[in-house]
PDB file of N, CA and C in Angstrom:
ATOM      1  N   UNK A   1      49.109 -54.349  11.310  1.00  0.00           N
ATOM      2  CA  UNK A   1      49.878 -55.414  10.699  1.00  0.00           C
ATOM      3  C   UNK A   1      49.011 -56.214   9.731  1.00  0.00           C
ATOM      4  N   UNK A   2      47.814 -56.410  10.160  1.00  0.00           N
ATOM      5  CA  UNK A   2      46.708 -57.223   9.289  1.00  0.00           C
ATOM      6  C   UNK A   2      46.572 -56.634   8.349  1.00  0.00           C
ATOM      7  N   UNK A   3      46.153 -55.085   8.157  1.00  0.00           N
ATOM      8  CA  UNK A   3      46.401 -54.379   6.551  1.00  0.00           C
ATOM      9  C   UNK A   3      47.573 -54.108   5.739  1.00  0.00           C
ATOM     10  N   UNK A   4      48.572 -54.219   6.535  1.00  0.00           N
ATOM     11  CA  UNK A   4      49.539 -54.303   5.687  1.00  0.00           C
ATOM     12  C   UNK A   4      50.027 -55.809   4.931  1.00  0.00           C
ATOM     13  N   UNK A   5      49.582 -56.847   5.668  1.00  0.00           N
ATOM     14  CA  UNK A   5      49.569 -57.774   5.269  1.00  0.00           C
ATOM     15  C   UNK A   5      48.584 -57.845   3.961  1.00  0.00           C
ATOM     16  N   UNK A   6      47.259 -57.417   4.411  1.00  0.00           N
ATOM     17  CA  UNK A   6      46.169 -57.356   3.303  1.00  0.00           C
ATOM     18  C   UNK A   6      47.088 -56.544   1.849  1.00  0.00           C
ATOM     19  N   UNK A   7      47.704 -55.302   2.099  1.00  0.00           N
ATOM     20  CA  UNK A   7      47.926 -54.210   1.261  1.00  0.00           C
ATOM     21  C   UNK A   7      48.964 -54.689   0.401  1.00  0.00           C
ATOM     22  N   UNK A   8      49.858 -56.140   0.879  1.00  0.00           N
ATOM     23  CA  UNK A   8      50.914 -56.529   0.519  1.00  0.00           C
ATOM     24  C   UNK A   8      50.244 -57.766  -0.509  1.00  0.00           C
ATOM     25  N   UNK A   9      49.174 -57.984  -0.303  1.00  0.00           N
ATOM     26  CA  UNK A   9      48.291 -58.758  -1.407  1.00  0.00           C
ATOM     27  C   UNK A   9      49.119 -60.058  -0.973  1.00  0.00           C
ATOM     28  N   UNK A  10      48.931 -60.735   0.595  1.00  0.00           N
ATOM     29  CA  UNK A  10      49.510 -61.528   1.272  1.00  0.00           C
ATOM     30  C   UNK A  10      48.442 -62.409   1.480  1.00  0.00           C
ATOM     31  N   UNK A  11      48.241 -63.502   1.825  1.00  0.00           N
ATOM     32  CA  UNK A  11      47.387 -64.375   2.740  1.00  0.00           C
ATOM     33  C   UNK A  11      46.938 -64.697   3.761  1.00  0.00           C
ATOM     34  N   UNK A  12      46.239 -63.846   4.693  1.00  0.00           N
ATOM     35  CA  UNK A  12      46.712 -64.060   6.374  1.00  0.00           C
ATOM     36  C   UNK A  12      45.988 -65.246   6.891  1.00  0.00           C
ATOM     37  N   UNK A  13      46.812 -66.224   7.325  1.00  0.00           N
ATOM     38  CA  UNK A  13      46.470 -67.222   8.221  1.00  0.00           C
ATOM     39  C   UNK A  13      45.770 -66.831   9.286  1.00  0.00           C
ATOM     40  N   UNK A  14      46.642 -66.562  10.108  1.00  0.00           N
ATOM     41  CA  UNK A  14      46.071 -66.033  11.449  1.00  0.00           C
ATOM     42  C   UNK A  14      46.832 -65.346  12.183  1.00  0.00           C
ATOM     43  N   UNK A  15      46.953 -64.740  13.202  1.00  0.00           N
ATOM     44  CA  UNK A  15      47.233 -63.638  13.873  1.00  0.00           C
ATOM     45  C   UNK A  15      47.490 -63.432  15.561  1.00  0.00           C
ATOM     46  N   UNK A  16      48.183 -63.078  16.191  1.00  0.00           N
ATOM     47  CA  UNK A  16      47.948 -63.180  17.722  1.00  0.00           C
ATOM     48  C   UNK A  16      49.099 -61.551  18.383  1.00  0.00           C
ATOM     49  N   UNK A  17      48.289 -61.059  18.864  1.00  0.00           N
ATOM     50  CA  UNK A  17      49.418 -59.629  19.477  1.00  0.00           C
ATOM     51  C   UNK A  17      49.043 -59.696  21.237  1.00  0.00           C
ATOM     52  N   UNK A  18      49.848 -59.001  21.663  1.00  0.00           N
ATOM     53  CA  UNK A  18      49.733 -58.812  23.140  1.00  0.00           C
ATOM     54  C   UNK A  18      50.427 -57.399  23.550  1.00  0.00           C
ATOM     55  N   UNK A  19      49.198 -56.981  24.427  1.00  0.00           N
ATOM     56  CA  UNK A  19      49.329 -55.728  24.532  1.00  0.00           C
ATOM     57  C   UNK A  19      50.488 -55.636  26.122  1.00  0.00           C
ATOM     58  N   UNK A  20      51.073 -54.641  26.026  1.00  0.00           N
ATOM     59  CA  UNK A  20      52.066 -54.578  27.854  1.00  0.00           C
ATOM     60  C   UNK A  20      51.675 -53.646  28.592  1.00  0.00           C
ATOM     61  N   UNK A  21      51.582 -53.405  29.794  1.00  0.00           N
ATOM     62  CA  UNK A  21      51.287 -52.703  30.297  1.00  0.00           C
ATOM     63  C   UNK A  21      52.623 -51.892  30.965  1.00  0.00           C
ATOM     64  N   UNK A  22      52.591 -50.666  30.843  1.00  0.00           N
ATOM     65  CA  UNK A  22      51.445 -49.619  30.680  1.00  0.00           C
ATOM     66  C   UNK A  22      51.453 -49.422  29.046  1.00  0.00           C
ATOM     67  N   UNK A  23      52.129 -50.282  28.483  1.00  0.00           N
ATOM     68  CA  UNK A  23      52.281 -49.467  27.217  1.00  0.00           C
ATOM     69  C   UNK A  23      53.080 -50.384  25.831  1.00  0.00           C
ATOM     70  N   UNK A  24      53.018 -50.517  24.855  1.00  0.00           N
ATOM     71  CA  UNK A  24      54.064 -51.572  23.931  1.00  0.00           C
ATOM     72  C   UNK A  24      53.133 -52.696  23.557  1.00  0.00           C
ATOM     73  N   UNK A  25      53.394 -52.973  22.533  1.00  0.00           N
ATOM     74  CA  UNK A  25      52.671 -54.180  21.812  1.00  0.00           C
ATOM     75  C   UNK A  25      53.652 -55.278  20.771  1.00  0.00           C
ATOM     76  N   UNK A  26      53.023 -56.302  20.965  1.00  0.00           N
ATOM     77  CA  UNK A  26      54.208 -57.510  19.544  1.00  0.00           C
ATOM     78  C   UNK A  26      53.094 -58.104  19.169  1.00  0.00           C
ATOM     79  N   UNK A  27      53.231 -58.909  18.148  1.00  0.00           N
ATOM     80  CA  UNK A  27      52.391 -59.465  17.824  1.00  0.00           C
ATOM     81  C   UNK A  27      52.809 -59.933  15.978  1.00  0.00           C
ATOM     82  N   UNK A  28      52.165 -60.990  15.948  1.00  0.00           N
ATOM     83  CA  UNK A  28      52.533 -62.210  14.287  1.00  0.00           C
ATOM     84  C   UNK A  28      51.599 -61.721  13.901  1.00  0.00           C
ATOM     85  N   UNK A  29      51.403 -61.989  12.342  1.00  0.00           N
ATOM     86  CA  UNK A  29      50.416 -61.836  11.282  1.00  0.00           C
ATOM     87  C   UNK A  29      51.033 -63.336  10.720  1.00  0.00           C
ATOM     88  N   UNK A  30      50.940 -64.650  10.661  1.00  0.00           N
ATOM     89  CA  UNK A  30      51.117 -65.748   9.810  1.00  0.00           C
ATOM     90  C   UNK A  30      50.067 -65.605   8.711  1.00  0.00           C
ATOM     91  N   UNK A  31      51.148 -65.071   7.644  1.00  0.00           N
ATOM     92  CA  UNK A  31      50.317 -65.375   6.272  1.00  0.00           C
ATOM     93  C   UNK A  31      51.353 -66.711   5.542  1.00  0.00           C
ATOM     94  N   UNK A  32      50.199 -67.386   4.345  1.00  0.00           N
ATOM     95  CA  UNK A  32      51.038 -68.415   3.736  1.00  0.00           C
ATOM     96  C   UNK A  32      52.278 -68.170   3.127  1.00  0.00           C
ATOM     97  N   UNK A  33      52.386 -66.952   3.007  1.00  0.00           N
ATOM     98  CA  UNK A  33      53.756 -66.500   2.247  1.00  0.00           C
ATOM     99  C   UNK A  33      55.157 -66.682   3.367  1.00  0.00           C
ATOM    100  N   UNK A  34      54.502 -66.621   4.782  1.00  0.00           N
ATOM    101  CA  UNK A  34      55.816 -66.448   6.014  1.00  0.00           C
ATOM    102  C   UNK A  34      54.708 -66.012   7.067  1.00  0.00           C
ATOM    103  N   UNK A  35      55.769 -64.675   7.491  1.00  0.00           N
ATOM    104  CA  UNK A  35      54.899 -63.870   8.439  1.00  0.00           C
ATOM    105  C   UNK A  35      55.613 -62.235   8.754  1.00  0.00           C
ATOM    106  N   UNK A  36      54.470 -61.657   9.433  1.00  0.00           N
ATOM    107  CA  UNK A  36      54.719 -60.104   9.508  1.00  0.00           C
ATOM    108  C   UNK A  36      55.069 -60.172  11.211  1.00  0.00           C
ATOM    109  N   UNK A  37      55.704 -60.044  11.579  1.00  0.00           N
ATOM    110  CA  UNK A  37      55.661 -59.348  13.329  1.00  0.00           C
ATOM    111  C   UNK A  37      56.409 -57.898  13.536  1.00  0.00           C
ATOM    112  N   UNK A  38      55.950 -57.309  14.671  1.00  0.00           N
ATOM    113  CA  UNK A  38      56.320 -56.128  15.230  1.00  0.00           C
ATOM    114  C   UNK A  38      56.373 -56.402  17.154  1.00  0.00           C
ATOM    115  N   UNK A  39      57.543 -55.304  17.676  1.00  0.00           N
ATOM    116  CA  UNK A  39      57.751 -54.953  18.483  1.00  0.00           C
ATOM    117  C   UNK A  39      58.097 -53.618  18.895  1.00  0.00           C
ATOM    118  N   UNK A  40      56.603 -52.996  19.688  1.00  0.00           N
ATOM    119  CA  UNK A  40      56.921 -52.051  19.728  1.00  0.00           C
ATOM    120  C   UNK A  40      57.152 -51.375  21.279  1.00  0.00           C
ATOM    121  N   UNK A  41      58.293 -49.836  21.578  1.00  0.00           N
ATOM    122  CA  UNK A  41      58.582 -49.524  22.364  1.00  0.00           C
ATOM    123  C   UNK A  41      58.272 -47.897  22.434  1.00  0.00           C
ATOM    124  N   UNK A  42      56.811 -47.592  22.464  1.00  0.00           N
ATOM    125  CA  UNK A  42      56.161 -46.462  22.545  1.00  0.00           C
ATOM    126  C   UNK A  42      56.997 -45.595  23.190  1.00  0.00           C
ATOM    127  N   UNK A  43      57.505 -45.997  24.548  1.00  0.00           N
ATOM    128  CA  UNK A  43      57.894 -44.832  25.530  1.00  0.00           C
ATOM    129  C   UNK A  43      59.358 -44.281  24.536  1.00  0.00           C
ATOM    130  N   UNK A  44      59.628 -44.740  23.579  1.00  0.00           N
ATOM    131  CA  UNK A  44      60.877 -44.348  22.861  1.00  0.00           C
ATOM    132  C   UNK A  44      60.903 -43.920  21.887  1.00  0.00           C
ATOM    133  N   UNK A  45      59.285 -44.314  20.739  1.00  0.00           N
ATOM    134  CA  UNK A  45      59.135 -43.810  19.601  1.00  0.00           C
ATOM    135  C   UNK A  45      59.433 -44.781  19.074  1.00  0.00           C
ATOM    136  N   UNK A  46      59.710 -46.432  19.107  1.00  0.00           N
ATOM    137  CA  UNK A  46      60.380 -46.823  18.258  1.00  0.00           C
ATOM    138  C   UNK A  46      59.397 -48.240  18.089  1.00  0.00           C
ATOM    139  N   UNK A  47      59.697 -49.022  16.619  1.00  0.00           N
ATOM    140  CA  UNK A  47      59.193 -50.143  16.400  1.00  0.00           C
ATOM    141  C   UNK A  47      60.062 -50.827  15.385  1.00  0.00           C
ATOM    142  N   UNK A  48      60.531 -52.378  16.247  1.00  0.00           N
ATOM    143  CA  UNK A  48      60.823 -53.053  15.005  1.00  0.00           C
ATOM    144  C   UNK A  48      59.558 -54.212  14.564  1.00  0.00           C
ATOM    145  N   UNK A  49      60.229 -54.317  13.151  1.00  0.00           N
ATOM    146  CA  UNK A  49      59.468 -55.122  12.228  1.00  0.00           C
ATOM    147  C   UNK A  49      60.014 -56.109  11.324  1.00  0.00           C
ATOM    148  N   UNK A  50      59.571 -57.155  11.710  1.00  0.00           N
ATOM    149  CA  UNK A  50      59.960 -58.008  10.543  1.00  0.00           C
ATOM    150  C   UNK A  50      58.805 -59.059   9.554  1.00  0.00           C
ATOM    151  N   UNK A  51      59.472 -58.480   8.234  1.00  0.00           N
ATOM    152  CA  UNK A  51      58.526 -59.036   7.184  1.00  0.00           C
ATOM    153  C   UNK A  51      59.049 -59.906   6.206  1.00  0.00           C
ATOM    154  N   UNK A  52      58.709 -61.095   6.507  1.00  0.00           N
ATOM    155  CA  UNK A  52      59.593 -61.809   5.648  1.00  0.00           C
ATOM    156  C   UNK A  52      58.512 -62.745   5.068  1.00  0.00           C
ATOM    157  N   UNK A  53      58.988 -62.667   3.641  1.00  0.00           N
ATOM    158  CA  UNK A  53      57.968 -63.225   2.756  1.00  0.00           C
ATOM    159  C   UNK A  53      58.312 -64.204   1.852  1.00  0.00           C
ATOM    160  N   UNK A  54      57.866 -64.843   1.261  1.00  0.00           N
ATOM    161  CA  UNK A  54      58.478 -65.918   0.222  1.00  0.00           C
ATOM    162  C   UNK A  54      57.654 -66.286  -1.028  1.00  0.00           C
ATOM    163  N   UNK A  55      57.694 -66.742  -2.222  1.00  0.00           N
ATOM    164  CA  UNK A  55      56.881 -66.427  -3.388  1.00  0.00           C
ATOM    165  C   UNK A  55      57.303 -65.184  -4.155  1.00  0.00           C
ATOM    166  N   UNK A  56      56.561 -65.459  -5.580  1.00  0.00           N
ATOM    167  CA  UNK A  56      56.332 -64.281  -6.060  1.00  0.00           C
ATOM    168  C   UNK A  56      55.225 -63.450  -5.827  1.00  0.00           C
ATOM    169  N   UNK A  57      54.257 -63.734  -5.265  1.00  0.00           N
ATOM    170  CA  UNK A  57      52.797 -63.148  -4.953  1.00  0.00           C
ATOM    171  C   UNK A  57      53.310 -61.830  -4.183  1.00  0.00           C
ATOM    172  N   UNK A  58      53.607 -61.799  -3.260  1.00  0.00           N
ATOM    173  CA  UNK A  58      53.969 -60.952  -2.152  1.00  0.00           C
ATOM    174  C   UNK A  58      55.045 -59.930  -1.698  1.00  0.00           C
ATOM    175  N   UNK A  59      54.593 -58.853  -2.208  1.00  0.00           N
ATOM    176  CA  UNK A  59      56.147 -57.558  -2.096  1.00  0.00           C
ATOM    177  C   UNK A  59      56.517 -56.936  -0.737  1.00  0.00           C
ATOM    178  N   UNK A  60      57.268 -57.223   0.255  1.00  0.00           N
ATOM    179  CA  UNK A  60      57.493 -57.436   1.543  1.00  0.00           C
ATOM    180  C   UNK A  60      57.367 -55.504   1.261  1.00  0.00           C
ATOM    181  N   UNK A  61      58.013 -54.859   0.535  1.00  0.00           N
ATOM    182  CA  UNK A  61      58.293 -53.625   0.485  1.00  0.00           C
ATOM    183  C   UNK A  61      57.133 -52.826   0.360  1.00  0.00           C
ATOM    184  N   UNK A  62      55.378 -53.784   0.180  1.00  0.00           N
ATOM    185  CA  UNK A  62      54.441 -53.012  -0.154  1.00  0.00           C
ATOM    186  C   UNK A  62      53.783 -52.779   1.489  1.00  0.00           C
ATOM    187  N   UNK A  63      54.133 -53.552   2.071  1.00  0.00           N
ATOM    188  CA  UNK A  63      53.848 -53.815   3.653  1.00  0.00           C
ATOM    189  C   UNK A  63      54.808 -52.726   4.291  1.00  0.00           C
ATOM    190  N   UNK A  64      56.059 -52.768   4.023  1.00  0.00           N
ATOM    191  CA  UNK A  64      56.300 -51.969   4.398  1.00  0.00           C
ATOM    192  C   UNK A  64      56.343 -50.091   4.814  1.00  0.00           C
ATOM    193  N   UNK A  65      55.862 -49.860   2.879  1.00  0.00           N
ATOM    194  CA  UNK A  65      55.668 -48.852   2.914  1.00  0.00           C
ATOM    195  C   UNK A  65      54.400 -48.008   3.551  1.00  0.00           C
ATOM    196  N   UNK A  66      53.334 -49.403   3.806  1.00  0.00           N
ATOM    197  CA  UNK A  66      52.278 -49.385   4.187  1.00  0.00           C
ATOM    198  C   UNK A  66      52.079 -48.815   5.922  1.00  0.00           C
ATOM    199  N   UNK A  67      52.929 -49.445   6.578  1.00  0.00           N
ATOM    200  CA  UNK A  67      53.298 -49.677   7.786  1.00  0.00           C
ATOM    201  C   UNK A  67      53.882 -48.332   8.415  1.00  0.00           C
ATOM    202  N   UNK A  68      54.865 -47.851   7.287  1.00  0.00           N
ATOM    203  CA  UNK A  68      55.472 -46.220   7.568  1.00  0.00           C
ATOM    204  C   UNK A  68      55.010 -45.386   6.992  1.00  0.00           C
ATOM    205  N   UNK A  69      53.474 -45.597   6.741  1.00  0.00           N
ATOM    206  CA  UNK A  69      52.887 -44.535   6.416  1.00  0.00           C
ATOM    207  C   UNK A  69      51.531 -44.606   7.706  1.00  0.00           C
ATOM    208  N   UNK A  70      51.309 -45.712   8.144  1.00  0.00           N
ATOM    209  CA  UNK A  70      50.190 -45.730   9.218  1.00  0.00           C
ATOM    210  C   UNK A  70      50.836 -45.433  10.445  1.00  0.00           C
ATOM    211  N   UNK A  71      51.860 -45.785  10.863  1.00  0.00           N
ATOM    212  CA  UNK A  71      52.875 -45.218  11.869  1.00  0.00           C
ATOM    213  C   UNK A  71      53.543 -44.422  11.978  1.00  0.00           C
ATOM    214  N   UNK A  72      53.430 -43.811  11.101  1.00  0.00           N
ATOM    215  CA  UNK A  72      53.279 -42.320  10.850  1.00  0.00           C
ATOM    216  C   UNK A  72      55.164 -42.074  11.309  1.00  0.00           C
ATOM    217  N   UNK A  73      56.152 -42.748  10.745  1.00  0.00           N
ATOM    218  CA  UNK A  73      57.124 -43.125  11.232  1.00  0.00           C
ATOM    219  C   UNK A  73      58.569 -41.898  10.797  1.00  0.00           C
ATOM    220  N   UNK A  74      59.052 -40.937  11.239  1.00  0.00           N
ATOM    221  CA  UNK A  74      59.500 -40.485  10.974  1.00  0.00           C
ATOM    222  C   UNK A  74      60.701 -40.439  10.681  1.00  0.00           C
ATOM    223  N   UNK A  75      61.371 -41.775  10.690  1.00  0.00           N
ATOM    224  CA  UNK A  75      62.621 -42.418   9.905  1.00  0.00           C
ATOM    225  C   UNK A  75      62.566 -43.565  10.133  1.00  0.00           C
ATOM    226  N   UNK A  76      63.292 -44.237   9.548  1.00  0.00           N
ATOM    227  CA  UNK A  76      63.472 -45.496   9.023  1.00  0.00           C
ATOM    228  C   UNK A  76      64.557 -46.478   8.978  1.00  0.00           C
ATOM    229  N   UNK A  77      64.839 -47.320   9.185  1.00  0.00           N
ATOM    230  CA  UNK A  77      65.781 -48.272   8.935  1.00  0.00           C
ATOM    231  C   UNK A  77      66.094 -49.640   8.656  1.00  0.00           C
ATOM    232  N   UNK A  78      66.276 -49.560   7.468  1.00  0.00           N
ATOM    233  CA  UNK A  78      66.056 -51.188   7.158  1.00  0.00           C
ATOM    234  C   UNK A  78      67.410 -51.551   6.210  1.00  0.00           C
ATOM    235  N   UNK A  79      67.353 -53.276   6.264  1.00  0.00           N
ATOM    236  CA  UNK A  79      67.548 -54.316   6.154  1.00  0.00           C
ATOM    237  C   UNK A  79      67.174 -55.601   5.309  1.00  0.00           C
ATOM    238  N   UNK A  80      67.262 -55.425   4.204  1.00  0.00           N
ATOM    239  CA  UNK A  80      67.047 -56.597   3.293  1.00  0.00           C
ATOM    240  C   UNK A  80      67.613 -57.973   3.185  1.00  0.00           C
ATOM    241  N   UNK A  81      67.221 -59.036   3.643  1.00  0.00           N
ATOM    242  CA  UNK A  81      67.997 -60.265   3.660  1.00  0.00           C
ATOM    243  C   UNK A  81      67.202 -61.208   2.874  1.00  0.00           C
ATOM    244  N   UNK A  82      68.098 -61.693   2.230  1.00  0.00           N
ATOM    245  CA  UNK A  82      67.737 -63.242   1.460  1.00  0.00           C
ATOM    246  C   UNK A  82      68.329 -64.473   2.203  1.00  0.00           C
ATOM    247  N   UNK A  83      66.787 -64.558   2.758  1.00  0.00           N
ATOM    248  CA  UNK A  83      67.279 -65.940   3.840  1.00  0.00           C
ATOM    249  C   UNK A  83      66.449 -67.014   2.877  1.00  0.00           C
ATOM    250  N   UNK A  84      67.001 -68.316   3.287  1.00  0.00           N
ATOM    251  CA  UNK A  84      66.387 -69.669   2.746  1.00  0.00           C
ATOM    252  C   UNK A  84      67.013 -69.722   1.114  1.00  0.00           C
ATOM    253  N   UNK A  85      67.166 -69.058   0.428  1.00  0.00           N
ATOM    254  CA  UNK A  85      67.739 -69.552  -0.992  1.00  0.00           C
ATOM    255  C   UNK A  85      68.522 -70.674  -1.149  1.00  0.00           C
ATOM    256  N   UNK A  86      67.701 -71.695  -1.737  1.00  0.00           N
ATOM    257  CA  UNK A  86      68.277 -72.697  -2.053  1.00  0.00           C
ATOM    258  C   UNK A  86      68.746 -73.068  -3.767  1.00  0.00           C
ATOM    259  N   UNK A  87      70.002 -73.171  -4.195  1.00  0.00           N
ATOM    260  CA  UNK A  87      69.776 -73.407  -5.687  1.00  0.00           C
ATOM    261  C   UNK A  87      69.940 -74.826  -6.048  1.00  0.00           C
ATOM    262  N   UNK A  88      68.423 -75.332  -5.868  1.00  0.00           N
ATOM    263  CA  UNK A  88      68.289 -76.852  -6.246  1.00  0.00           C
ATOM    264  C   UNK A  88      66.935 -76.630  -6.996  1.00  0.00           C
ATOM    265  N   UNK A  89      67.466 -76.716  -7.979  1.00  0.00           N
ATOM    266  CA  UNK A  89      66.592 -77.308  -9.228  1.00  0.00           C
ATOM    267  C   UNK A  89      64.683 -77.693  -8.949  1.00  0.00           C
ATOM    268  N   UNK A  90      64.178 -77.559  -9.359  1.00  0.00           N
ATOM    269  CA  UNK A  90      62.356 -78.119  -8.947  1.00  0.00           C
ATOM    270  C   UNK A  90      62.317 -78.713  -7.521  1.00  0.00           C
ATOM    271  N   UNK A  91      63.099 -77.533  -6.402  1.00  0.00           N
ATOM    272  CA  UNK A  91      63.101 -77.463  -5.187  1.00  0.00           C
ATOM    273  C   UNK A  91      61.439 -77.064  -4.815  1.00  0.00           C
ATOM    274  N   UNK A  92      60.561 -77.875  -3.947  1.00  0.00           N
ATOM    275  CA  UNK A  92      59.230 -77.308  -3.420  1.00  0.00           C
ATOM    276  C   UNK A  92      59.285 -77.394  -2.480  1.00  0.00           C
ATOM    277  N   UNK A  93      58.536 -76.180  -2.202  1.00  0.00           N
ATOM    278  CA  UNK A  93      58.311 -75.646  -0.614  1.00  0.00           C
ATOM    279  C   UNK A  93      57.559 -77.091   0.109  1.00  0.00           C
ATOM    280  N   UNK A  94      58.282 -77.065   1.266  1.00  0.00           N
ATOM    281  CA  UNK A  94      58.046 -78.151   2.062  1.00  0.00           C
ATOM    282  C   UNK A  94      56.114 -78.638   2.268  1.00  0.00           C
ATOM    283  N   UNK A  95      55.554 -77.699   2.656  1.00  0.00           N
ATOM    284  CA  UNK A  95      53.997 -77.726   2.252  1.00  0.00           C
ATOM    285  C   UNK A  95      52.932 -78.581   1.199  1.00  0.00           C
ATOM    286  N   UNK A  96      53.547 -77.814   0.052  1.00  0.00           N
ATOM    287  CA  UNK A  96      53.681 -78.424  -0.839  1.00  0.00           C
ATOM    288  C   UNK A  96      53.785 -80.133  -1.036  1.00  0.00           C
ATOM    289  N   UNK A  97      54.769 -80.504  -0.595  1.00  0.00           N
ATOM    290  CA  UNK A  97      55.079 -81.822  -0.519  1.00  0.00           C
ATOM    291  C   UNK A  97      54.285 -82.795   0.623  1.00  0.00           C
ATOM    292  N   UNK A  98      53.766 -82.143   1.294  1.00  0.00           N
ATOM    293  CA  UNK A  98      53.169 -82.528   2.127  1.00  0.00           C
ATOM    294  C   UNK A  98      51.640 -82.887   2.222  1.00  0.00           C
ATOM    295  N   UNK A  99      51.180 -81.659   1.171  1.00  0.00           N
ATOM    296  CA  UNK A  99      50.021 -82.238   0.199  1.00  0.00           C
ATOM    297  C   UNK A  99      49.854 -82.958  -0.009  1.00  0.00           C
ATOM    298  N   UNK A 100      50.620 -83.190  -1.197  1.00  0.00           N
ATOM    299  CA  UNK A 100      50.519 -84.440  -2.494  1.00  0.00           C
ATOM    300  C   UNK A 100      50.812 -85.664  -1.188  1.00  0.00           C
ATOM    301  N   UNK A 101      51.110 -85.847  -0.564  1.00  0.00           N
ATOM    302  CA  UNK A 101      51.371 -87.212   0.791  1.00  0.00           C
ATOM    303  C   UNK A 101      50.125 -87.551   1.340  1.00  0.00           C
ATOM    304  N   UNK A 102      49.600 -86.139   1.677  1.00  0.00           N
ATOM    305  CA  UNK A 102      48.245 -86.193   2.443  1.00  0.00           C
ATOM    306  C   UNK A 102      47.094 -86.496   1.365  1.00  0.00           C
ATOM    307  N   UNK A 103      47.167 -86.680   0.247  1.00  0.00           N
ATOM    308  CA  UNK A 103      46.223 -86.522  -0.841  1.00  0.00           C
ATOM    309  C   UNK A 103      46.055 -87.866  -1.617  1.00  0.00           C
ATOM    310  N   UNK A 104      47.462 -88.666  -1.443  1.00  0.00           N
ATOM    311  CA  UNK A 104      47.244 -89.572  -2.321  1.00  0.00           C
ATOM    312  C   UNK A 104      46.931 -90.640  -1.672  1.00  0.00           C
TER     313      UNK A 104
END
């Protein structure tokens, strides 16, 4: 998840996974753009993923392709959503604003 984050020319904050026993893993990638997580269910072959990104910096689809090529994934299924679109004018990301507060 961390290289695909890297490969997606993303920012990674920081990171936390947990492994299950006997088998299966989840785990965040928080980059500044959003974040990457996965859940996976080995005994089935299967993993979901979600990559949701925000900016122009960051091509959620470069992570992805990244991801089904290291997981060597033999089909696929996805889902494109445009969540958060707001159409307000010199709308800034909340962060952002939070700066300029902390700064002045």
């Amino acid at each position: 998840m961390i290289g695909a984050a890297e490969y997606a020319k993303a920012t990674v904050v920081d990171y936390v996974f947990h492994k299950f026993a006997p088998h299966g893993l989840s785990g965040v990638v928080v980059i500044s753009e959003s974040h990457l997580a996965i859940h996976t269910w080995p005994e089935y072959g299967y993993a979901a993923v979600d990559l949701f990104t925000c900016g122009e910096s960051v091509d959620p689809w470069d992570a992805f392709f990244y991801l089904s090529r290291e997981l060597e994934a033999e089909s696929n299924t996805t889902m494109e959503l445009k969540r958060g679109l707001l159409d307000i004018p010199n709308l800034r990301h909340k962060a952002d604003n939070e700066e300029k507060a902390l700064s002045s």
